[in-house]
N, C-alpha and C. Protein backbone atom coordinates (compact mmCIF):
# COMPACT_ATOMS: atom_id res chain seq x y z
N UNK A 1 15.93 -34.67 -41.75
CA UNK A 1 15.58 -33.86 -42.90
C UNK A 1 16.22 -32.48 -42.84
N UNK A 2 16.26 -31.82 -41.51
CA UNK A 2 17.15 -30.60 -41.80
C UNK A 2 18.42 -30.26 -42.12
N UNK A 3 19.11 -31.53 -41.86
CA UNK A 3 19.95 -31.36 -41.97
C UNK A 3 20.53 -31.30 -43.63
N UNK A 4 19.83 -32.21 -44.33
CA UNK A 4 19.49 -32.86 -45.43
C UNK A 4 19.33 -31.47 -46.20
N UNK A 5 18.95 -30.63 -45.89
CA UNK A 5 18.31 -29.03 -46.52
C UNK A 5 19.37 -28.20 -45.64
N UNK A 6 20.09 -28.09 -44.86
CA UNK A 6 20.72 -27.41 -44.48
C UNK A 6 22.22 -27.40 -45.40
N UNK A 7 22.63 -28.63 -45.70
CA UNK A 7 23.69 -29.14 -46.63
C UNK A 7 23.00 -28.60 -48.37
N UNK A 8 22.29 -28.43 -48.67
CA UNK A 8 21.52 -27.69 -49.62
C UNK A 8 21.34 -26.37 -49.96
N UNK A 9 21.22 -25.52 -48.68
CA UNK A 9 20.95 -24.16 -48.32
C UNK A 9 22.21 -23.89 -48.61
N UNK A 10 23.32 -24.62 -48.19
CA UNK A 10 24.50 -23.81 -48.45
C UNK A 10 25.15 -23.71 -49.61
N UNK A 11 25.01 -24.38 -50.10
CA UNK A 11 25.32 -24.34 -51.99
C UNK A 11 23.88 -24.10 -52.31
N UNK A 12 23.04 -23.56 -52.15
CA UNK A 12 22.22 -22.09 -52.97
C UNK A 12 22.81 -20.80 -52.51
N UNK A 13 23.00 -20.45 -51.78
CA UNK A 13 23.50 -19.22 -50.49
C UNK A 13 24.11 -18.07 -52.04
N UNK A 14 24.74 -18.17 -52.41
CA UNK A 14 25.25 -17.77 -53.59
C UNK A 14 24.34 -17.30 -54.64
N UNK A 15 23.34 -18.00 -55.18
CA UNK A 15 22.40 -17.70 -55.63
C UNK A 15 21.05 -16.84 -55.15
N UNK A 16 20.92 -17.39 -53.99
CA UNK A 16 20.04 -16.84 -53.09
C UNK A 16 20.03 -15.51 -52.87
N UNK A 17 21.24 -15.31 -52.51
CA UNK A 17 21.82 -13.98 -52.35
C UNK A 17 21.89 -12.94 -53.97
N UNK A 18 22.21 -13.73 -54.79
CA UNK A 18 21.98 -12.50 -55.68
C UNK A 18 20.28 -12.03 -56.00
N UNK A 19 19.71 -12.81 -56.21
CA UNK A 19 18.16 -13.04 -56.02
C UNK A 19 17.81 -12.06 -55.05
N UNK A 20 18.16 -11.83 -53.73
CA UNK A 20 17.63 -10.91 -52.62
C UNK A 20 18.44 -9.44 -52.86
N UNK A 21 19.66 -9.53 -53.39
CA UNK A 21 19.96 -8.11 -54.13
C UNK A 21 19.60 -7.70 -55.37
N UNK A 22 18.85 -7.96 -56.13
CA UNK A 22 17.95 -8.26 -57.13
C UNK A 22 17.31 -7.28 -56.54
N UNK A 23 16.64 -7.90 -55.39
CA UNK A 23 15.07 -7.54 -55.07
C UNK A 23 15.25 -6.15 -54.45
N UNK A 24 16.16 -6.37 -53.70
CA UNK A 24 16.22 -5.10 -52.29
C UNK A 24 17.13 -3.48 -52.74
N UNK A 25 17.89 -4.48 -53.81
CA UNK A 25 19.12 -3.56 -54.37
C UNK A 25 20.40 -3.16 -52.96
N UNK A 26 20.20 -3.53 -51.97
CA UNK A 26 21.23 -3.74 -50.86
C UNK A 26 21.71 -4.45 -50.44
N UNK A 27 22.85 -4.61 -50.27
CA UNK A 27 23.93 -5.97 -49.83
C UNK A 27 23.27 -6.33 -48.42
N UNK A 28 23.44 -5.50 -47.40
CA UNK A 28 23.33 -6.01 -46.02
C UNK A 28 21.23 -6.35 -46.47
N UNK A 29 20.69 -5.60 -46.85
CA UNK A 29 19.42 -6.00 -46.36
C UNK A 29 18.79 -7.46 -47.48
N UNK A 30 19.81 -7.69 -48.38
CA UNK A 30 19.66 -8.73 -49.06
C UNK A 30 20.30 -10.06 -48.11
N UNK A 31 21.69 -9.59 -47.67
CA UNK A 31 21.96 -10.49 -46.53
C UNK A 31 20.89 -10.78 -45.29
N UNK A 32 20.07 -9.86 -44.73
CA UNK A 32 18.68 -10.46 -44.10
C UNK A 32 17.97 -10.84 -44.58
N UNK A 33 17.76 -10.63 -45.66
CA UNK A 33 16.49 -11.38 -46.20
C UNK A 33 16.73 -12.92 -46.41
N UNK A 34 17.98 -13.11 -47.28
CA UNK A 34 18.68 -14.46 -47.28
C UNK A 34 18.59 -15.46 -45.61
N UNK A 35 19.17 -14.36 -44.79
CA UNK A 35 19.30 -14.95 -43.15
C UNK A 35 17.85 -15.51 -42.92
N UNK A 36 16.63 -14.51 -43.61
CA UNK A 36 15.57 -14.73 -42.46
C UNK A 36 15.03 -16.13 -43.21
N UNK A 37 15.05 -16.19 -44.82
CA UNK A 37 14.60 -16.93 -45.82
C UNK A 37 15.21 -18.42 -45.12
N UNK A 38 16.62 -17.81 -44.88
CA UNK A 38 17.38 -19.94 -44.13
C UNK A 38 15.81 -20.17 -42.78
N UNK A 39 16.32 -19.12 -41.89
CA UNK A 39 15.46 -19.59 -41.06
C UNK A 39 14.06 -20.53 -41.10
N UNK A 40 13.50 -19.20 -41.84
CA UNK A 40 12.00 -20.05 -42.10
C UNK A 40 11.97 -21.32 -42.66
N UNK A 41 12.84 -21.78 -43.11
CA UNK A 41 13.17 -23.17 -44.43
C UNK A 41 13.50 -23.92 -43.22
N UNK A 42 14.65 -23.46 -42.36
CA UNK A 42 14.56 -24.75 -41.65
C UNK A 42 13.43 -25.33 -40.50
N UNK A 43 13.21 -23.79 -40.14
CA UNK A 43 11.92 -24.56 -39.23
C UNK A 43 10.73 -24.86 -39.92
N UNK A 44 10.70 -25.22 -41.27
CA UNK A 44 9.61 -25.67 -41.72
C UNK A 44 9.86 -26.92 -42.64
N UNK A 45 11.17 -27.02 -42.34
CA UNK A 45 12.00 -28.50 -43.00
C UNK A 45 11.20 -29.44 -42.87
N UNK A 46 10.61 -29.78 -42.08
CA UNK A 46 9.69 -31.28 -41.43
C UNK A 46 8.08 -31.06 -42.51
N UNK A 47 8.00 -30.05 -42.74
CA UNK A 47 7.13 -29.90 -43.59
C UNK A 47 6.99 -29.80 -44.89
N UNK A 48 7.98 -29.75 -45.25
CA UNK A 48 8.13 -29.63 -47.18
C UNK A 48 7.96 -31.33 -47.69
N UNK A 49 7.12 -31.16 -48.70
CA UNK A 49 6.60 -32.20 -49.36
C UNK A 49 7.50 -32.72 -49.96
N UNK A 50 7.64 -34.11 -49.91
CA UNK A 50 8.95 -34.49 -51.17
C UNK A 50 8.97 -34.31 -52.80
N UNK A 51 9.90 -34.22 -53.02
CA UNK A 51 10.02 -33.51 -54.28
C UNK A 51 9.83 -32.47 -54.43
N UNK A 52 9.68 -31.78 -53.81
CA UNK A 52 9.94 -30.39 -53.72
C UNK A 52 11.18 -29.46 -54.29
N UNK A 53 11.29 -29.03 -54.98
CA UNK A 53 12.31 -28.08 -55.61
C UNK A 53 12.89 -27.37 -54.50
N UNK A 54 13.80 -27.09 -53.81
CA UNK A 54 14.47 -26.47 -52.80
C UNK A 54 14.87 -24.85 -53.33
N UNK A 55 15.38 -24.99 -54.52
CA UNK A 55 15.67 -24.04 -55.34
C UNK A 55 14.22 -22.76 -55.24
N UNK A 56 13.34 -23.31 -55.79
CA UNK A 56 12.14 -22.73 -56.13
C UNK A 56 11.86 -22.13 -54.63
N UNK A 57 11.49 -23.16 -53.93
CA UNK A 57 11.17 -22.63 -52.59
C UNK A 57 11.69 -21.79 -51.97
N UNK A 58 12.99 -21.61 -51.78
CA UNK A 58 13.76 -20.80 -51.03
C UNK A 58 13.54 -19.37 -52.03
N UNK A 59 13.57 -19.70 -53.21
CA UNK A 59 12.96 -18.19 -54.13
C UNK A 59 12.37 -17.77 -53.50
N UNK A 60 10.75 -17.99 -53.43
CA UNK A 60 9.30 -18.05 -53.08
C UNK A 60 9.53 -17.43 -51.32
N UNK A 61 10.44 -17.69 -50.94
CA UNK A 61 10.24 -17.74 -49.30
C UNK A 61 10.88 -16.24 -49.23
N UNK A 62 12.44 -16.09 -49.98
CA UNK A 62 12.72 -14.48 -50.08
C UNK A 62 12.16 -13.65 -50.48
N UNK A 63 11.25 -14.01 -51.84
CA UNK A 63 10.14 -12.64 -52.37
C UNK A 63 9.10 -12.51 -51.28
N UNK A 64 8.61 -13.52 -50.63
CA UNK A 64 7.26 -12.95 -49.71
C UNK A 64 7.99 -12.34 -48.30
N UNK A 65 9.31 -12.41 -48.19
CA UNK A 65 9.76 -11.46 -47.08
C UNK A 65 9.68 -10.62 -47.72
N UNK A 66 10.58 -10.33 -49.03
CA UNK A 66 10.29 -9.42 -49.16
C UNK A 66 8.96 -8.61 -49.42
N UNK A 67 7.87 -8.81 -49.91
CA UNK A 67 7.02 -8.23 -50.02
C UNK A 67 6.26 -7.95 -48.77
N UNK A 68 6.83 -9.08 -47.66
CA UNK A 68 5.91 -8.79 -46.20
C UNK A 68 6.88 -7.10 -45.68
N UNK A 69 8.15 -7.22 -46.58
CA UNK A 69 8.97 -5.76 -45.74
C UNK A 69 8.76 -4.24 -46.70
N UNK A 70 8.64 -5.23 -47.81
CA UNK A 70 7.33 -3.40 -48.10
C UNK A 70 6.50 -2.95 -47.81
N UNK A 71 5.15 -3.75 -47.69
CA UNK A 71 4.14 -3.68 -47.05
C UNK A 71 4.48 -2.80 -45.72
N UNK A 72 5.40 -3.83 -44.74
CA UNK A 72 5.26 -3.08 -43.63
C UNK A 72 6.56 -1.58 -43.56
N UNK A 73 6.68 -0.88 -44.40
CA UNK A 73 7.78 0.20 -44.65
C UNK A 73 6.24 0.99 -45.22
N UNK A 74 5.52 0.46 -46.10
CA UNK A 74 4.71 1.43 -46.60
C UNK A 74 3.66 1.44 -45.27
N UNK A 75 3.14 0.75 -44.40
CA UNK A 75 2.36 1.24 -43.38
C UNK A 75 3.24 2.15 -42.17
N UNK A 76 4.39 1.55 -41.87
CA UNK A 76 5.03 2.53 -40.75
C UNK A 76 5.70 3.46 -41.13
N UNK A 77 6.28 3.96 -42.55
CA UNK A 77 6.87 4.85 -42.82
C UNK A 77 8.23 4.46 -42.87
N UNK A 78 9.13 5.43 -43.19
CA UNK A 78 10.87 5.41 -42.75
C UNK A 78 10.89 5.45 -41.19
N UNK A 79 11.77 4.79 -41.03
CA UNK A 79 12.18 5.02 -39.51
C UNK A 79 14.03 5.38 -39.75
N UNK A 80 14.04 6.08 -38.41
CA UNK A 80 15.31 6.75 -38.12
C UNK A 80 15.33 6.33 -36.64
N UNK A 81 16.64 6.11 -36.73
CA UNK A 81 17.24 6.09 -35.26
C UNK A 81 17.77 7.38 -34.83
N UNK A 82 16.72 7.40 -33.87
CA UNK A 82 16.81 9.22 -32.80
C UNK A 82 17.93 9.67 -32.40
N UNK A 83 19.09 8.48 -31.94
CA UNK A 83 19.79 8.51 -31.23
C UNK A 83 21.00 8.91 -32.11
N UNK A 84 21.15 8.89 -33.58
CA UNK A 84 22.14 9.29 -34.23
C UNK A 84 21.70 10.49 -35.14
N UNK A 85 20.50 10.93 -34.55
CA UNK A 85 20.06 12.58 -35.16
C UNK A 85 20.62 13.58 -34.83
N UNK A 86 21.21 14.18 -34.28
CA UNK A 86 21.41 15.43 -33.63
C UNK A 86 21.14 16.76 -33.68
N UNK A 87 20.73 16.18 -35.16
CA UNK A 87 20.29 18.30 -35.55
C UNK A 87 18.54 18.05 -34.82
N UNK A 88 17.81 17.14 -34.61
CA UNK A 88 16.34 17.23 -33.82
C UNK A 88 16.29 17.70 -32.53
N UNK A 89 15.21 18.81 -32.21
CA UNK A 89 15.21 19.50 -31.03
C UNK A 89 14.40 18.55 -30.47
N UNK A 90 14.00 18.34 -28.99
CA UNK A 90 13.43 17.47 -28.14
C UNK A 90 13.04 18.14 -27.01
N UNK A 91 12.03 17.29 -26.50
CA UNK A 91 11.72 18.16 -25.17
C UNK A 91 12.03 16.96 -24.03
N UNK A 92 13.49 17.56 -23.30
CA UNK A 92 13.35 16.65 -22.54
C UNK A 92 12.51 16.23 -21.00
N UNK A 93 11.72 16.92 -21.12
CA UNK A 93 10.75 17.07 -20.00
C UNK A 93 11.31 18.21 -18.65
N UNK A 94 12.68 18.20 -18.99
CA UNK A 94 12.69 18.67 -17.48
C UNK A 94 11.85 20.38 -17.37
N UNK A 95 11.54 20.77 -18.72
CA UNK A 95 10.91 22.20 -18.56
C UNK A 95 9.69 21.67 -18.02
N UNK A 96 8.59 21.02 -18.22
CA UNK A 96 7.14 20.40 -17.87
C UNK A 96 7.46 20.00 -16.79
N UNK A 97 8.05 19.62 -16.00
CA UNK A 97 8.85 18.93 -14.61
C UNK A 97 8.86 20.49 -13.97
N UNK A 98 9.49 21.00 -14.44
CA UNK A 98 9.74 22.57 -13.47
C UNK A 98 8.41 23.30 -13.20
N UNK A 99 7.50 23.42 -14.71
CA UNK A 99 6.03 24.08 -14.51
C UNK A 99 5.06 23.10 -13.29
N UNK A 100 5.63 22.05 -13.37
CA UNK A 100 4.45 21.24 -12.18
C UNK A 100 4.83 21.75 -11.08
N UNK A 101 6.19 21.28 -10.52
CA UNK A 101 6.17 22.24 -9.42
C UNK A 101 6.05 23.47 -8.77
N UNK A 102 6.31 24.11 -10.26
CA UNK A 102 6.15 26.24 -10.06
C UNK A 102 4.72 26.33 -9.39
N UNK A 103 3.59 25.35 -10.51
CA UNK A 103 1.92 25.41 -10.04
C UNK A 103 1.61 24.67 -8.85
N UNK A 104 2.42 23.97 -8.44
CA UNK A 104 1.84 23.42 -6.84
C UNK A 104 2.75 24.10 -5.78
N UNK A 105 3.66 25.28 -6.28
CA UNK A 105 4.13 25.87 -5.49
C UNK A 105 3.05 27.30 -5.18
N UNK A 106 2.37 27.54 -6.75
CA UNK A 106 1.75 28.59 -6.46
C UNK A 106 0.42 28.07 -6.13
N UNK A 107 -0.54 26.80 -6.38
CA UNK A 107 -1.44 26.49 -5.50
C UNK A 107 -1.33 26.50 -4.07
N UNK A 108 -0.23 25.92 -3.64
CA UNK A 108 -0.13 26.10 -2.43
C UNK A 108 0.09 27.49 -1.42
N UNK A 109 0.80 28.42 -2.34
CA UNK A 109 0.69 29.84 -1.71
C UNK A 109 -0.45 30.12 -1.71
N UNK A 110 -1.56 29.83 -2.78
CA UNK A 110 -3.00 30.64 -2.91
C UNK A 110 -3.56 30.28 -1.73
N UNK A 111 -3.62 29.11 -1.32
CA UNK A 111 -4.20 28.43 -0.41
C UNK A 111 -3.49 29.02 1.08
N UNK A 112 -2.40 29.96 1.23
CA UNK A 112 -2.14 30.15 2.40
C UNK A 112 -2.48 31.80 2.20
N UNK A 113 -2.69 32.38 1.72
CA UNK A 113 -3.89 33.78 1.76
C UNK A 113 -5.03 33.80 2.51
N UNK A 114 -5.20 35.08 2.98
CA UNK A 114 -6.41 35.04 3.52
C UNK A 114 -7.26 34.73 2.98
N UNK A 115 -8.75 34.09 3.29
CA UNK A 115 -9.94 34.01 2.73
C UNK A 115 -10.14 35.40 1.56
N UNK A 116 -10.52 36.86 1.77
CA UNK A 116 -10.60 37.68 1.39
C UNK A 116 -9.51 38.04 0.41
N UNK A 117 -8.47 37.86 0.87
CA UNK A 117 -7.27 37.95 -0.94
C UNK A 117 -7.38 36.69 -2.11
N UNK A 118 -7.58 35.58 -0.81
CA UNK A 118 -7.87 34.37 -1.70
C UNK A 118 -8.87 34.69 -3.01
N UNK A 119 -10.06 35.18 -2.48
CA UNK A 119 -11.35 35.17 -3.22
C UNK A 119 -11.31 36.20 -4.27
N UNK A 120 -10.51 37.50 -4.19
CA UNK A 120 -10.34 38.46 -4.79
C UNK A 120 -8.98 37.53 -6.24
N UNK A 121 -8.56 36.95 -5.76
CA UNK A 121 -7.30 36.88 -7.21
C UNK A 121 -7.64 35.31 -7.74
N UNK A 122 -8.97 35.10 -7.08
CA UNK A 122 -9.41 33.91 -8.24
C UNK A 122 -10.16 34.28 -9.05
N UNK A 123 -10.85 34.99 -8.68
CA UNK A 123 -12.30 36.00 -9.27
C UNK A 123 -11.83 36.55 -10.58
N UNK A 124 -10.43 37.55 -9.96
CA UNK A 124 -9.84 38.31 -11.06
C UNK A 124 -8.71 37.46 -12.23
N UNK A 125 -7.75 36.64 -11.63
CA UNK A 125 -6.71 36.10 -12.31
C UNK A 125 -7.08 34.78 -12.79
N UNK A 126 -8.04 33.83 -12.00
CA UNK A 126 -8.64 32.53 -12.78
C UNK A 126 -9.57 32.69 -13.39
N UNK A 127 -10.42 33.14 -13.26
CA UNK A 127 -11.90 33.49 -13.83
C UNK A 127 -12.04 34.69 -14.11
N UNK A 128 -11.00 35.37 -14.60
CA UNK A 128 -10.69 36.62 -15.94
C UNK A 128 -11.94 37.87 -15.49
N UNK A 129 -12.37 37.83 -14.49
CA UNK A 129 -13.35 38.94 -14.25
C UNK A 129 -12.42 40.31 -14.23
N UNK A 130 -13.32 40.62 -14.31
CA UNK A 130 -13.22 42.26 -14.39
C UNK A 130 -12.80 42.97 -12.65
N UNK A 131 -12.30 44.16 -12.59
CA UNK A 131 -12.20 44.81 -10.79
C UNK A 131 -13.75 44.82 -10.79
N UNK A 132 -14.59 45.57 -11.65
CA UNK A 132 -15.98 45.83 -11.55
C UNK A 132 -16.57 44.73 -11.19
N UNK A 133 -16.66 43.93 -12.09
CA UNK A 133 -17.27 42.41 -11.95
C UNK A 133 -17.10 41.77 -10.55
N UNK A 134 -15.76 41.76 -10.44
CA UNK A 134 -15.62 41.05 -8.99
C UNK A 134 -15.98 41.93 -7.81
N UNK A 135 -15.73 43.37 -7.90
CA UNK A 135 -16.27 44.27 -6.95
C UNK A 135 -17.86 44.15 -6.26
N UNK A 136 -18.38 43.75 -7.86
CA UNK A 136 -19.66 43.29 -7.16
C UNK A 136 -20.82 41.90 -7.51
N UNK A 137 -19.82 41.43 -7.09
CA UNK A 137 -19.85 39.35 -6.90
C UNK A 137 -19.61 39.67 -5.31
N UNK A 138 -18.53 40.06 -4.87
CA UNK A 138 -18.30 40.36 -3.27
C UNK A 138 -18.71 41.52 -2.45
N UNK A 139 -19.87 42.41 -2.94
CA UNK A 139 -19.87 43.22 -2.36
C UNK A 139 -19.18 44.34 -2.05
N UNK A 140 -18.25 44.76 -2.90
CA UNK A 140 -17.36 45.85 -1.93
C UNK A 140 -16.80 46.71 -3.20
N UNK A 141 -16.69 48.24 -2.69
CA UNK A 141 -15.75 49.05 -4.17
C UNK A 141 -14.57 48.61 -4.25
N UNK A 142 -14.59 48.91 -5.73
CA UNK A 142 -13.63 48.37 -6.60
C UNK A 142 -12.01 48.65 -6.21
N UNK A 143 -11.72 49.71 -5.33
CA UNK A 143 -10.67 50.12 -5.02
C UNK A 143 -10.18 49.16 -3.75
N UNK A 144 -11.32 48.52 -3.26
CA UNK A 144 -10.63 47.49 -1.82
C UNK A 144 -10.36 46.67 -3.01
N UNK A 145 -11.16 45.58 -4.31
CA UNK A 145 -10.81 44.75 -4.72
C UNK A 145 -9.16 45.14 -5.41
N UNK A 146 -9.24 45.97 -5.70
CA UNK A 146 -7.68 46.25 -5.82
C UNK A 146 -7.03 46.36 -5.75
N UNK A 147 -6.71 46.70 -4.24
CA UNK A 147 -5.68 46.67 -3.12
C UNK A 147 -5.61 44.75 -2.49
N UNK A 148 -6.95 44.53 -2.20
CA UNK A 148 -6.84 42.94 -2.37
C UNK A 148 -6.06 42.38 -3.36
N UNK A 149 -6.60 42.58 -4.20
CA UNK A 149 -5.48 41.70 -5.29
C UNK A 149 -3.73 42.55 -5.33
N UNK A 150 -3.92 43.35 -5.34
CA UNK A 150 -2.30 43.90 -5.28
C UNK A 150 -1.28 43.13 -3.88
N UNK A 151 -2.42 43.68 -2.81
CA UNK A 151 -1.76 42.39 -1.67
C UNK A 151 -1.80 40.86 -1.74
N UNK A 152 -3.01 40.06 -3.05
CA UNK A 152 -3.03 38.68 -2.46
C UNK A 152 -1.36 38.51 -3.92
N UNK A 153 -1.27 39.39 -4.82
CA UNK A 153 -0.10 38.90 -5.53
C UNK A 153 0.93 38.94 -4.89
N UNK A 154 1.22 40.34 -3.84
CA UNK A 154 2.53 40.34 -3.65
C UNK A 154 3.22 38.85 -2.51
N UNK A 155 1.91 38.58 -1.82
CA UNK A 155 2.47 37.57 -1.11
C UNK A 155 2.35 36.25 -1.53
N UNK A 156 1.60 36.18 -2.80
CA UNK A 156 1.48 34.93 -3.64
C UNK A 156 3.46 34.79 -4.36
N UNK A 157 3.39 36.10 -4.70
CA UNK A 157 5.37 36.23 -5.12
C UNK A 157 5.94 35.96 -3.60
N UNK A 158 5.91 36.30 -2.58
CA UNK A 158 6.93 36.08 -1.64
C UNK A 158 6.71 34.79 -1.23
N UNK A 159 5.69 34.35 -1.46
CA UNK A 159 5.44 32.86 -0.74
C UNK A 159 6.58 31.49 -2.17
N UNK A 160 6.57 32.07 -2.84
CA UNK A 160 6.69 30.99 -4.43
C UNK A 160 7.95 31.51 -4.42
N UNK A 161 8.79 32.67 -4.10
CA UNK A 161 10.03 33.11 -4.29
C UNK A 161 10.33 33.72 -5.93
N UNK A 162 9.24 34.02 -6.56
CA UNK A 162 8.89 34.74 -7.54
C UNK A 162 8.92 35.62 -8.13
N UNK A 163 9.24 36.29 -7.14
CA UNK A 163 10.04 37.62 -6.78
C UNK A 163 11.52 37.96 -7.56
N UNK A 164 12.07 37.25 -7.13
CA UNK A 164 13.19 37.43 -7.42
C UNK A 164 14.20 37.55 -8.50
């Protein structure tokens, strides 16, 4: 039988085709629709009832592609291929790649401070306190917490190379 409809398909092909530029108003995407319309016909050759209009059917089979390819254009939108854009800015990660390491370069300096600078430039620089505030969370005037933090930055910069 497919074959039987395949010798058929090809003397519609002509017709078929104007029918899918009809629909689509584009040569190449009328040429898929035609392509996908053979397909489905033949793998469903074993199934068409006899007497069946071939003509009709193969109609019937291009309009519901097509209508299955509006449908899905009106749910996903236009699509563009990225790769022939060039005026689009992008992030190619390597800036987010650099900040991970900058912060486990500077976690890791925090962590090699003394206890006492440590505690002074989390107080103040993570948890936004005040010299006052933190002066007395730890006990001590405000002028040691300040010299603390002036020393836990400068070696938080020499440790990270931050400096520079």
């Amino acid at each position: 039988m497919p074959s039987a409809i395949g010798s058929e398909l090809v003397v519609l092909l002509p017709r078929l085709r104007r029918f899918a530029v009809a629909l689509s108003g584009e040569v190449t995407l009328a040429d898929d629709l035609v392509q996908s319309a053979c397909m489905r016909a033949l793998a469903a050759a074993n199934e068409l009832a006899p007497g069946t209009r071939i003509d009709a059917w193969m109609f019937r089979i291009i309009r519901n592609i097509w209508i299955d390819e509006l449908r899905r254009k009106r749910t996903t939108g236009p699509v563009e291929d990225v790769e022939a854009r060039h005026d689009l800015v992008g992030d190619t990660g390597e800036a987010r790649a650099m900040d991970r390491l900058t912060l486990q370069d500077v976690r890791q300096a925090i962590d090699r401070l003394p206890p006492e600078q440590r505690e002074v430039l989390v107080l103040v620089c993570v948890e936004d306190m005040s010299y006052r505030e933190a002066a007395e969370i730890l006990g001590l005037p405000v002028g040691t917490v300040m010299s603390r933090l002036a020393r836990a930055r400068q070696r938080v910069m020499e440790l990270t190379s931050l400096a520079a």
